[in-house]
Protein backbone atom coordinates (compact mmCIF):
# COMPACT_ATOMS: atom_id res chain seq x y z
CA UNK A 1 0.00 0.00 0.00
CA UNK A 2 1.49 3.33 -1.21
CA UNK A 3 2.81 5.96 1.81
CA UNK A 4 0.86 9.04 -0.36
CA UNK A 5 -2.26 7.76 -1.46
CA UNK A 6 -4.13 9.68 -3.85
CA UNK A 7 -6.85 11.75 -2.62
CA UNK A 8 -10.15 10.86 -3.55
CA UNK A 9 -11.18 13.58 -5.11
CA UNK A 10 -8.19 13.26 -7.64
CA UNK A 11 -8.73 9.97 -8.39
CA UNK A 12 -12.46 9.88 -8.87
CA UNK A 13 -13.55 12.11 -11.71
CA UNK A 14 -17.63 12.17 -10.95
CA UNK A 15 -16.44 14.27 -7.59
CA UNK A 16 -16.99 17.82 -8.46
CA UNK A 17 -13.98 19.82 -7.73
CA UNK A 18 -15.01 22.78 -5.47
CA UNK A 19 -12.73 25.94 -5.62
CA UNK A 20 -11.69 26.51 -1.93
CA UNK A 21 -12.12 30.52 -0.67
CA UNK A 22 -10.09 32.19 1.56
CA UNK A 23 -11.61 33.96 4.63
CA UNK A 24 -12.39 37.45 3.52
CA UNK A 25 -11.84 36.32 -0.38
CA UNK A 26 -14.56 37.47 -3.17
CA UNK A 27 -16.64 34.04 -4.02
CA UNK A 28 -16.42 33.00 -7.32
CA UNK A 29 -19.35 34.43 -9.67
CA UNK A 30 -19.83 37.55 -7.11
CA UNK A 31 -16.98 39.61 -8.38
CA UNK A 32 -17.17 43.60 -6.62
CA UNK A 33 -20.56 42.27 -5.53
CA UNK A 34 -19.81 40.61 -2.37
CA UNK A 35 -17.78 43.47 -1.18
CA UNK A 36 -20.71 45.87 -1.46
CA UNK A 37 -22.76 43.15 0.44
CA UNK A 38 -20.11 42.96 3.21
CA UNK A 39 -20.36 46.58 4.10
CA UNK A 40 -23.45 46.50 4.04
CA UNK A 41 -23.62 43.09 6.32
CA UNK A 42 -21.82 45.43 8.52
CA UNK A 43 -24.38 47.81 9.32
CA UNK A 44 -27.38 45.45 9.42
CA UNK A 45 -28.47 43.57 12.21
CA UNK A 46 -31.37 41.39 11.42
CA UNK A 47 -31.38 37.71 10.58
CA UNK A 48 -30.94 38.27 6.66
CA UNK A 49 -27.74 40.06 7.19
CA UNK A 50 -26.46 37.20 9.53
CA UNK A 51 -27.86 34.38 6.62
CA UNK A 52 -25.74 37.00 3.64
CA UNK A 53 -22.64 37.18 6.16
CA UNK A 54 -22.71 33.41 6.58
CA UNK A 55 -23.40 32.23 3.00
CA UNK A 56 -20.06 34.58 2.33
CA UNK A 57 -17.92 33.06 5.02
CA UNK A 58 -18.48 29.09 3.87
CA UNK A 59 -15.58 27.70 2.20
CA UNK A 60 -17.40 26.61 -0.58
CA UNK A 61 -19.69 28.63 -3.66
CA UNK A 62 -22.13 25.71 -4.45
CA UNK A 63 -25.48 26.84 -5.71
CA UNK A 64 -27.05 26.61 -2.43
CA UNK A 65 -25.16 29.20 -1.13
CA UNK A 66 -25.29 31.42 -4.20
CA UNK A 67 -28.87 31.27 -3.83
CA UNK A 68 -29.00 31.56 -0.28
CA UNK A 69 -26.70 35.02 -0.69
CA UNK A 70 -29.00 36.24 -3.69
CA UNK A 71 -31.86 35.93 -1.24
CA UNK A 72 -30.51 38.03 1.82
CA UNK A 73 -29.28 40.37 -0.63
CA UNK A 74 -32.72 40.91 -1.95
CA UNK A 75 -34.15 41.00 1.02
CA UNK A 76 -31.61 43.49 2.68
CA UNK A 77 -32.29 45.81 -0.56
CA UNK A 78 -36.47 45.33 0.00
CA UNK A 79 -35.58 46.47 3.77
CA UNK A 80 -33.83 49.79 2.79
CA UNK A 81 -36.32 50.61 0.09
CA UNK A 82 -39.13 49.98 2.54
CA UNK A 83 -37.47 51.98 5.37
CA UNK A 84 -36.34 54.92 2.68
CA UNK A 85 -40.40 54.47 0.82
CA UNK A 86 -43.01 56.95 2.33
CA UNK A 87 -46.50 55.21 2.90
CA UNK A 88 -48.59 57.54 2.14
CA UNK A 89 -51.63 55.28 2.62
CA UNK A 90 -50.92 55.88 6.06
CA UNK A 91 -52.11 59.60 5.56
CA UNK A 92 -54.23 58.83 2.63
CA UNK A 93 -56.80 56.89 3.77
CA UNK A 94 -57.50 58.36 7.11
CA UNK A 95 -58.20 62.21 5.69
CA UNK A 96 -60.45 60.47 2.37
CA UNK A 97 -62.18 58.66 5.53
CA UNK A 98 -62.89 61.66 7.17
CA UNK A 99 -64.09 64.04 4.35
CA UNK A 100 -66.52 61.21 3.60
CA UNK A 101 -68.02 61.16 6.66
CA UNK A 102 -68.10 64.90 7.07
CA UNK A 103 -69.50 64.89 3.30
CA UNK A 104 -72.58 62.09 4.58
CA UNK A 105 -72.97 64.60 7.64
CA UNK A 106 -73.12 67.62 5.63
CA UNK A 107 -75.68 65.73 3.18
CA UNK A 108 -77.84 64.68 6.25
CA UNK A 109 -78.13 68.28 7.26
CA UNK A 110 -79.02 69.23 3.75
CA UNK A 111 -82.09 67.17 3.85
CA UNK A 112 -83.73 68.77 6.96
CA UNK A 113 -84.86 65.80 8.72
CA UNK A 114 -84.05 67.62 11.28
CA UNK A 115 -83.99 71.25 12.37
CA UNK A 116 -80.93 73.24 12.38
CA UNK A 117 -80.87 74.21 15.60
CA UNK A 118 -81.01 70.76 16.62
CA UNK A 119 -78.54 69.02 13.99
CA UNK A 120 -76.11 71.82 12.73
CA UNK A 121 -73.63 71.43 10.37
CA UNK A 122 -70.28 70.94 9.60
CA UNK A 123 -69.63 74.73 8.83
CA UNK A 124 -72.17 75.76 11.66
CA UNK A 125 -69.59 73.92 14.01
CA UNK A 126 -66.65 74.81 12.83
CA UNK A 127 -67.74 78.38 13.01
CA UNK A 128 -68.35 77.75 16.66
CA UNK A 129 -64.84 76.52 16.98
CA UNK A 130 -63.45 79.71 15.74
CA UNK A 131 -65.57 81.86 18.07
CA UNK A 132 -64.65 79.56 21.29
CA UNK A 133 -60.73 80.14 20.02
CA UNK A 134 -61.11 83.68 19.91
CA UNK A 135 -62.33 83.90 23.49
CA UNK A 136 -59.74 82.20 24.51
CA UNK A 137 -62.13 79.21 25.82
CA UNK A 138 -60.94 76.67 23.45
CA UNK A 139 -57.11 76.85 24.39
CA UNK A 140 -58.37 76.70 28.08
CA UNK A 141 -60.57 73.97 27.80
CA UNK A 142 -57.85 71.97 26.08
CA UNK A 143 -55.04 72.54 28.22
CA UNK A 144 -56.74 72.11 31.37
CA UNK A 145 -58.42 68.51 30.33
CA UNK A 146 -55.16 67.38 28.62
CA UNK A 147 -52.89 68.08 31.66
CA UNK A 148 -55.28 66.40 34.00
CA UNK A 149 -55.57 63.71 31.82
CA UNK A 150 -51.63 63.23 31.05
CA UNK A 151 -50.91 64.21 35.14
CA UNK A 152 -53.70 61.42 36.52
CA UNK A 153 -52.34 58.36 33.98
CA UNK A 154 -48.86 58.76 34.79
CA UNK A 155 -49.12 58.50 38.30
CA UNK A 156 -51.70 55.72 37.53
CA UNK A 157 -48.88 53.94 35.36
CA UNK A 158 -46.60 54.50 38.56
CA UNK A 159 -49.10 52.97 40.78
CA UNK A 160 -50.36 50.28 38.62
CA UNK A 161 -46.74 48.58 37.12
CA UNK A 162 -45.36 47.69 40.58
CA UNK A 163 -48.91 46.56 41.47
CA UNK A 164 -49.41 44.36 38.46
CA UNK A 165 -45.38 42.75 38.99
CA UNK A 166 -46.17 41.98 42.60
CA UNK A 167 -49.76 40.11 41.77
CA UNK A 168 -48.16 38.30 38.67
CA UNK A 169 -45.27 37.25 40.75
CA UNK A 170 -46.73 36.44 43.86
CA UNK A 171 -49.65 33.49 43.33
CA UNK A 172 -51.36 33.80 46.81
CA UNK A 173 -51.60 37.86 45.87
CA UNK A 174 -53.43 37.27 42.62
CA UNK A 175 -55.76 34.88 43.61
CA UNK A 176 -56.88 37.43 46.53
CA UNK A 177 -57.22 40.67 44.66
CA UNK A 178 -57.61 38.99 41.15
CA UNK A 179 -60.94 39.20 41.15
CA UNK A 180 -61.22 42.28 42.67
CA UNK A 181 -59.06 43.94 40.31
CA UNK A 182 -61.02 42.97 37.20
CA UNK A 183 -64.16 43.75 38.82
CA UNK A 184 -62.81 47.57 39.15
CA UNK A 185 -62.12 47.69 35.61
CA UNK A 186 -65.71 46.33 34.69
CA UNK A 187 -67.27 49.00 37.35
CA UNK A 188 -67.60 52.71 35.14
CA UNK A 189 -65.64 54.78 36.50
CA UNK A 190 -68.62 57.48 36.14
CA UNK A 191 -70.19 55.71 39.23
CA UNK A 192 -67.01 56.85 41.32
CA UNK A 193 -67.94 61.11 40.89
CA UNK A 194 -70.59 61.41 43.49
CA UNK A 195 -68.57 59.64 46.24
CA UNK A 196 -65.28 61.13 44.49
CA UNK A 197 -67.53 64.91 45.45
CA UNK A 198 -68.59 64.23 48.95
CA UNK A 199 -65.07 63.00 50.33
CA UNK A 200 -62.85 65.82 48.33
CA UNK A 201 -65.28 68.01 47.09
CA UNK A 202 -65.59 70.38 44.23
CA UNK A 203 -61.85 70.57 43.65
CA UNK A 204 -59.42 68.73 41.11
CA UNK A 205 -58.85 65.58 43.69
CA UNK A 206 -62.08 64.72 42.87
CA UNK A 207 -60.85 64.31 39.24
CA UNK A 208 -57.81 63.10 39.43
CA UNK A 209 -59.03 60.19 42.19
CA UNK A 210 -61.95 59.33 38.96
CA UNK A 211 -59.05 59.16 36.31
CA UNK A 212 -56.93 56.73 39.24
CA UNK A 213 -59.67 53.93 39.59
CA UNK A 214 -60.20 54.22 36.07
CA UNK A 215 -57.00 53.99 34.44
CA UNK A 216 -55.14 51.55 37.39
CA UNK A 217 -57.42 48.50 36.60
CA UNK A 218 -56.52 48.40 33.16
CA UNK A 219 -53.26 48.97 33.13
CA UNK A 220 -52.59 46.07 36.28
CA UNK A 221 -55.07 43.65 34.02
CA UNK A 222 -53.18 44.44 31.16
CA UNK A 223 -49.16 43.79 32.62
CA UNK A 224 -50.90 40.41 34.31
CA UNK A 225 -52.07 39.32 30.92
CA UNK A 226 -48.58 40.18 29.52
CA UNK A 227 -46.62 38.15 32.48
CA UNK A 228 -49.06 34.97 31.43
CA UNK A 229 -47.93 35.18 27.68
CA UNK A 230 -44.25 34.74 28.81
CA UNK A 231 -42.38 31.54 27.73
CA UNK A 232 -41.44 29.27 31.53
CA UNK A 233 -37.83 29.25 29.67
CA UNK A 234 -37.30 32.94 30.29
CA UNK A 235 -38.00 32.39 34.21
CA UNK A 236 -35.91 28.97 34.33
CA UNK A 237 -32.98 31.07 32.15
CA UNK A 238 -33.35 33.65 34.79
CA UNK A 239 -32.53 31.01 37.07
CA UNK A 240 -30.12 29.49 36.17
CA UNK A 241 -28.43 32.92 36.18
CA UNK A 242 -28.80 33.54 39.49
CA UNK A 243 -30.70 36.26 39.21
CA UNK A 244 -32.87 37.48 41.98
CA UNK A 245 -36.88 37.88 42.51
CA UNK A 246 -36.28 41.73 42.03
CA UNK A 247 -33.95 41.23 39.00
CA UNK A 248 -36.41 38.70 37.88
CA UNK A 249 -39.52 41.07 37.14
CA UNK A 250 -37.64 44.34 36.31
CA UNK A 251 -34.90 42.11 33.87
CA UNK A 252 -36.63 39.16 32.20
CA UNK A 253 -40.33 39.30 33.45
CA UNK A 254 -41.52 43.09 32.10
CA UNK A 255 -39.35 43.34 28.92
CA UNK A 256 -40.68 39.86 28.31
CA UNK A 257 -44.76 41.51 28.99
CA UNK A 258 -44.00 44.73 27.30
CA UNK A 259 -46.63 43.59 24.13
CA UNK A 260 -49.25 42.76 27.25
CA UNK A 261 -48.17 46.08 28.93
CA UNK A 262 -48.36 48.20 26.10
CA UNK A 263 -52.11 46.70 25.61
CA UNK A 264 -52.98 47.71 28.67
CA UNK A 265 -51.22 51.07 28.93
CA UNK A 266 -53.49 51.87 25.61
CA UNK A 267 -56.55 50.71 27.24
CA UNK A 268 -55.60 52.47 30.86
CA UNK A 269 -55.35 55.59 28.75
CA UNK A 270 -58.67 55.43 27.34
CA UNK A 271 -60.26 54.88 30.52
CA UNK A 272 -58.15 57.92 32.10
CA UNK A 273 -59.56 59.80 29.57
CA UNK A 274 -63.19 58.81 29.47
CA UNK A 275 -62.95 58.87 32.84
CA UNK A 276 -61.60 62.43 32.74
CA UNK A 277 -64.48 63.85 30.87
CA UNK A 278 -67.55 61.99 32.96
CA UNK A 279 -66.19 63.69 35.99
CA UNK A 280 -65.37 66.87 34.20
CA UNK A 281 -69.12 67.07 33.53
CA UNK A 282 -70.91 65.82 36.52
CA UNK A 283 -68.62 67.50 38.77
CA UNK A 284 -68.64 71.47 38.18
CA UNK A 285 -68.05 74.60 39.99
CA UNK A 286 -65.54 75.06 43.04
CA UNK A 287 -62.10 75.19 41.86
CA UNK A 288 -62.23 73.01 39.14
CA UNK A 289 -61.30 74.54 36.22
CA UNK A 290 -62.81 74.86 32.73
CA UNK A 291 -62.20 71.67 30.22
CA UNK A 292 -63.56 69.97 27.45
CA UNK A 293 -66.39 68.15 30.04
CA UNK A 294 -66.70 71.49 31.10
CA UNK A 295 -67.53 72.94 27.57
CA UNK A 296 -69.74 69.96 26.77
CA UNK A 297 -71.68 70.39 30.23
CA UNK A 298 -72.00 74.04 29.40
CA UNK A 299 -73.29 73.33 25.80
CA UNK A 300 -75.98 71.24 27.21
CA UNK A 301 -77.21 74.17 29.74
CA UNK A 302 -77.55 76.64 26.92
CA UNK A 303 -79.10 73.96 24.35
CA UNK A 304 -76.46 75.19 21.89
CA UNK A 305 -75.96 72.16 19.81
CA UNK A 306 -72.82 73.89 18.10
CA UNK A 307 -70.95 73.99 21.41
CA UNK A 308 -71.75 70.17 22.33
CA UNK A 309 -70.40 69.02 18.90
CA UNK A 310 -67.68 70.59 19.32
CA UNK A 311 -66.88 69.67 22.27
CA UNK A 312 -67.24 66.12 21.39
CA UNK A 313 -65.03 66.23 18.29
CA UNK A 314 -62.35 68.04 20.23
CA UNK A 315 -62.54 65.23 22.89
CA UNK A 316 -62.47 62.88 19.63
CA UNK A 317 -59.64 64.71 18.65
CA UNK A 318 -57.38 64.46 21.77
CA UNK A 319 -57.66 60.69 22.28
CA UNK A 320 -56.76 60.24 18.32
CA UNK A 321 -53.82 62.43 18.02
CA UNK A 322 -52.49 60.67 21.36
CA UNK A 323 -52.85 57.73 20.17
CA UNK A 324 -51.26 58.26 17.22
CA UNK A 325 -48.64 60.41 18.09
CA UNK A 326 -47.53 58.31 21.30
CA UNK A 327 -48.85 55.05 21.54
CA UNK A 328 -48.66 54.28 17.38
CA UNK A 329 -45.22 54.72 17.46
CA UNK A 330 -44.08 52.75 20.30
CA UNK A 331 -45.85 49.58 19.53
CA UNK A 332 -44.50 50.14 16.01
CA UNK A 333 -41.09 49.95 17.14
CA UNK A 334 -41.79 47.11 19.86
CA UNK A 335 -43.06 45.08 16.72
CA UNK A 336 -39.92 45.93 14.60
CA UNK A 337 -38.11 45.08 17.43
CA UNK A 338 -39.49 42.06 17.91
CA UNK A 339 -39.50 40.96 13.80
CA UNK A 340 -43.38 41.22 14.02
CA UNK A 341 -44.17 44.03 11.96
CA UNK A 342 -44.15 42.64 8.66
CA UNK A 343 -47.18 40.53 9.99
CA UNK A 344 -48.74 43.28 11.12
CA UNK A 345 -50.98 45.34 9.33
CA UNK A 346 -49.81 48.72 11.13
């Protein structure tokens, strides 16, 4: 038996011969092409860019990895044209939605099923609008409901997130004030205003303790439902790290509940803010001041049906620039974060 025996390669013909590539090396058929894809494999992060980096590091070009590179290069150049790409569906469709409906409203009033007075239009209200800005009573009415409302459901969000750790973490905890929890957020928070008037009177307590029982049950529900969605590995990773019970819910349990969170932060905001305006209405005089319940209460006591709708469409108006301006964004990010968002039909 020879000392050197012939490779097998060499001395079988039907094995293709494979050109070996040196680390860092241009594959064969990708000439100039597989640099530009490296530097750009350095600034992505995603899983396409690791699939491109990897299909240029093997030490072979076989037509699974050409096709596997062609791939994450396409898909890294849909990525930048989608991130670069304005969607302007996204401002489109919202403002045709709303001339239609303020077109059907406008046609409604034209047919004079009902009397003006009673059902005024859209140029009746938005001539109201402008006088209320020129008094000044439209800035005021604003301001005053959109600090109270911004004021009451942060402290609520500081009240309810260690609140909702400690019940998801603790079983005994949530099995005792469970129930009681979710029975708060069933019970309208309009049914808290007269008690909310005899123990702090006319005064902004009164509001602010309305937006707190409100807002607080949601948000709590909403982190509990977000701790239940977690994976068991996360807690037995946490574990086997040694981490803590503290380290545990601020490290691994509420990044891990931030979709469930999120849900309920959304939902504790528009119970702060309903909330808001049902005791902004019921409760007036003393040294509450003058918002946007305020303007809709006083629209009712002068039958001025100008005042009340636009009242209600500035209310409308708050909740859907917040939302879009503040909650929109985040859970867009969480989902891009999170490789979610081109499910999603945000």
């Amino acid at each position: 038996m020879p000392n050197n025996p012939t490779p097998l390669a060499e001395s079988n013909p039907l094995v293709e011969q494979q050109p070996v590539v040196e680390p860092g090396a241009t594959p064969a058929g990708f000439p100039g092409r597989a640099s530009e894809v490296r530097e750009r494999v350095g600034s992505e992060t995603g899983p396409e860019s690791r699939k491109v980096h990897a299909a240029l590091t093997r030490t072979s070009t076989g037509n699974e990895d050409l096709r596997e590179l062609e791939a994450g290069l396409d898909s890294l150049q849909s990525d930048a044209a989608r991130k670069h790409r304005i969607d302007w569906s996204r401002v489109l469709l919202p403002v045709a939605a709303l001339v239609i409906l303020v077109l059907i409203w406008q046609f409604y009033v034209t047919l004079g099923l009902k009397r003006r007075d009673l059902v005024p239009g859209p140029l009746d209200v938005l001539g109201q609008i402008g006088v209320l800005w020129g008094e000044g009573k439209l800035q005021e009415a604003v301001w005053t409901s959109l600090q109270r409302g911004l004021v009451g459901f942060l402290i609520s969000v500081a009240i309810a997130t260690p609140v909702g750790l400690l019940l998801a973490q603790v079983a005994p905890l949530r099995r005792a004030f469970g129930p009681l929890i979710s029975g708060l957020q069933v019970l309208p928070s309009v049914a808290w205003v007269p008690a909310a008037i005899i123990w702090f009177g006319l005064t902004d307590a009164t509001v602010y303790f309305v937006v707190f029982m409100g807002a607080i049950p949601s948000i709590i529900n909403g982190l509990i439902s977000g701790v239940d969605q977690i994976p068991p590995q996360y807690r037995r990773v946490g574990t086997v790290l040694g981490a803590n019970r503290l380290q545990m819910a601020l490290q691994i349990v509420l990044p891990a509940a931030l979709p469930g969170y999120l849900s309920g932060l959304k939902q504790g905001w528009a119970f702060s803010w309903r909330s808001l305006m049902a005791a902004e209405i019921i409760a007036v005089g003393g040294t509450i001041g003058f918002g946007l319940g305020s303007m809709l209460n006083q629209g009712r006591d002068l039958s001025d049906m100008t005042i009340v709708m636009a009242a209600i469409l500035l209310i409308l108006a708050v909740g859907i620039l917040i939302e879009l301006l503040v909650f929109a964004p985040i859970e867009k990010r969480l989902l891009r974060s999170r490789g979610l968002l081109a499910g999603s039909t945000r």
